[in-house]
C-alpha atoms as a PDB file:
ATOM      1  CA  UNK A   1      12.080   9.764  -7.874  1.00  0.00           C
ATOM      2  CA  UNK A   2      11.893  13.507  -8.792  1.00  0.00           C
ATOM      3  CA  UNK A   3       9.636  15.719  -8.198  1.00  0.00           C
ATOM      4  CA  UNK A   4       8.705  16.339 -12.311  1.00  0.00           C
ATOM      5  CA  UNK A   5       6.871  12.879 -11.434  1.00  0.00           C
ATOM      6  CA  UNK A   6       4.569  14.406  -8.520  1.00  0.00           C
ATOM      7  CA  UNK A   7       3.624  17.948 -10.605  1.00  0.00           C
ATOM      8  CA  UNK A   8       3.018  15.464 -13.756  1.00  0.00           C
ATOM      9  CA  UNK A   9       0.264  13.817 -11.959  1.00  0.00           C
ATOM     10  CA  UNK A  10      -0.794  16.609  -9.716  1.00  0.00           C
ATOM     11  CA  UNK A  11      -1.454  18.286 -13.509  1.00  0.00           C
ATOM     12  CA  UNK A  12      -3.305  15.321 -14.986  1.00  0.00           C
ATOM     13  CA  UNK A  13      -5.318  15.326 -12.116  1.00  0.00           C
ATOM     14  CA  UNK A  14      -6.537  19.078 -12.262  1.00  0.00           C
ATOM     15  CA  UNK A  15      -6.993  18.495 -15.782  1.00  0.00           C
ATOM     16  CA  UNK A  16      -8.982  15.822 -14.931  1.00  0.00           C
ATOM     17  CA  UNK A  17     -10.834  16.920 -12.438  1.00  0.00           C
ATOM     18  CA  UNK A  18     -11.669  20.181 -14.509  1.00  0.00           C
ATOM     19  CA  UNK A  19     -13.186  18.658 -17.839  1.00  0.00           C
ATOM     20  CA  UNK A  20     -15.046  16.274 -15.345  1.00  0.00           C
ATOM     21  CA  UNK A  21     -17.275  19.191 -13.794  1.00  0.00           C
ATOM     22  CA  UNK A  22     -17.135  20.835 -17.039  1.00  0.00           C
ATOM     23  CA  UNK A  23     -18.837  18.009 -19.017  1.00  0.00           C
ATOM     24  CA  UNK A  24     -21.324  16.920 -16.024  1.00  0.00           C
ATOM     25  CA  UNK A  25     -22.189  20.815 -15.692  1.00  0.00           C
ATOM     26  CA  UNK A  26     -23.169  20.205 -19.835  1.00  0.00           C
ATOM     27  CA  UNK A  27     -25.139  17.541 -18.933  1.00  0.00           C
ATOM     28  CA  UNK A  28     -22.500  14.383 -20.491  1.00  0.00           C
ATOM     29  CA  UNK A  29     -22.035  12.236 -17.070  1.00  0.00           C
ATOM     30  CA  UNK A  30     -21.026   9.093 -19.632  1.00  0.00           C
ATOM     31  CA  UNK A  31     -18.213  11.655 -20.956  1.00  0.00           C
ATOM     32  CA  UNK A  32     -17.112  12.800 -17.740  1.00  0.00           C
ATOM     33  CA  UNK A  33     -16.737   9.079 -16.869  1.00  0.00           C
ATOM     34  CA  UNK A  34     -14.636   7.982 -19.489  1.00  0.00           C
ATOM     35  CA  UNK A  35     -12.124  11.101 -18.876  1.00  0.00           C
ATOM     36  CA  UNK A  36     -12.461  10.185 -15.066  1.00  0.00           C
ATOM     37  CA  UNK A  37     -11.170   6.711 -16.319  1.00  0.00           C
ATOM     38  CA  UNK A  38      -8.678   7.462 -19.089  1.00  0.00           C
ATOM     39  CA  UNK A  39      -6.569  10.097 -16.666  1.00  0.00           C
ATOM     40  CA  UNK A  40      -6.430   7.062 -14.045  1.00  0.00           C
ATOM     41  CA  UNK A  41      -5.316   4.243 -16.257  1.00  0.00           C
ATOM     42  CA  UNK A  42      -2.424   7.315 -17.476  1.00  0.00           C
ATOM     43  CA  UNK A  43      -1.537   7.975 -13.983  1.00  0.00           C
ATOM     44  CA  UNK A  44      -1.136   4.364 -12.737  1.00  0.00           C
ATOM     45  CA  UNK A  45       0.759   3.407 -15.970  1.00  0.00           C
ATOM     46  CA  UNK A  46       3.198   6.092 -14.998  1.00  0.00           C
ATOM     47  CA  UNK A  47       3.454   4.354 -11.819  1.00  0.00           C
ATOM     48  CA  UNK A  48       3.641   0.889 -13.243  1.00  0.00           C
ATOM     49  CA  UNK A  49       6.974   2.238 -15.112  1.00  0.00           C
ATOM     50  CA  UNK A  50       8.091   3.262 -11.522  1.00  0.00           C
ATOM     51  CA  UNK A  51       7.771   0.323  -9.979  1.00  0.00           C
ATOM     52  CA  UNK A  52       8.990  -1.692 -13.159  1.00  0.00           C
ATOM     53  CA  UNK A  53      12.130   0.757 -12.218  1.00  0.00           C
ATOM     54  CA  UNK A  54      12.140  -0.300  -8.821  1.00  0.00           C
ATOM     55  CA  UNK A  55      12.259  -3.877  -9.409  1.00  0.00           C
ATOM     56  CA  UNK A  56      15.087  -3.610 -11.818  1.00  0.00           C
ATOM     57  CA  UNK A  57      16.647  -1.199  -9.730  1.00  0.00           C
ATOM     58  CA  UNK A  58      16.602  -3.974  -6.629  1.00  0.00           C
ATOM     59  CA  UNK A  59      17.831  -6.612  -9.350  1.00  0.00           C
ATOM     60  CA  UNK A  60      20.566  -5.072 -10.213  1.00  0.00           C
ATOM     61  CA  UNK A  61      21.537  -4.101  -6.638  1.00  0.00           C
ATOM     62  CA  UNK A  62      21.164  -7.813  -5.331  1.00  0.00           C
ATOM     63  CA  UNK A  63      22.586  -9.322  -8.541  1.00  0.00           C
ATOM     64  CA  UNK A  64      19.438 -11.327  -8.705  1.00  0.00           C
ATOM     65  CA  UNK A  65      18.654 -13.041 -12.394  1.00  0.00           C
END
């Protein structure tokens, strides 16, 4: 794992976590909600790929088929 991996999330989560107050501050909770939503389901499919990586990763080491 490298540490590109951490700073990509760490950024989508700022990101997140700054058009969140700035659409709630404007008054569009439903909108800050779906952004809330859609940077999750980004983050954890980066981490599904990781542990997709992993598996394979532990396949290959075992010689498992």
């Amino acid at each position: 794992m490298s540490i590109d991996l951490v700073f990509k999330i760490a950024a989508i989560g700022i990101l997140v976590a700054v058009l969140n107050q700035v659409l709630v501050h404007s008054g569009r909770e439903d909108m800050a909600t779906m952004v809330s939503i859609t940077g999750l389901i980004i983050v954890l499919l980066m981490v599904v790929n990781l542990v997709s990586d992993l598996f394979a990763s532990v396949k290959n080491i075992f010689g498992l088929y």
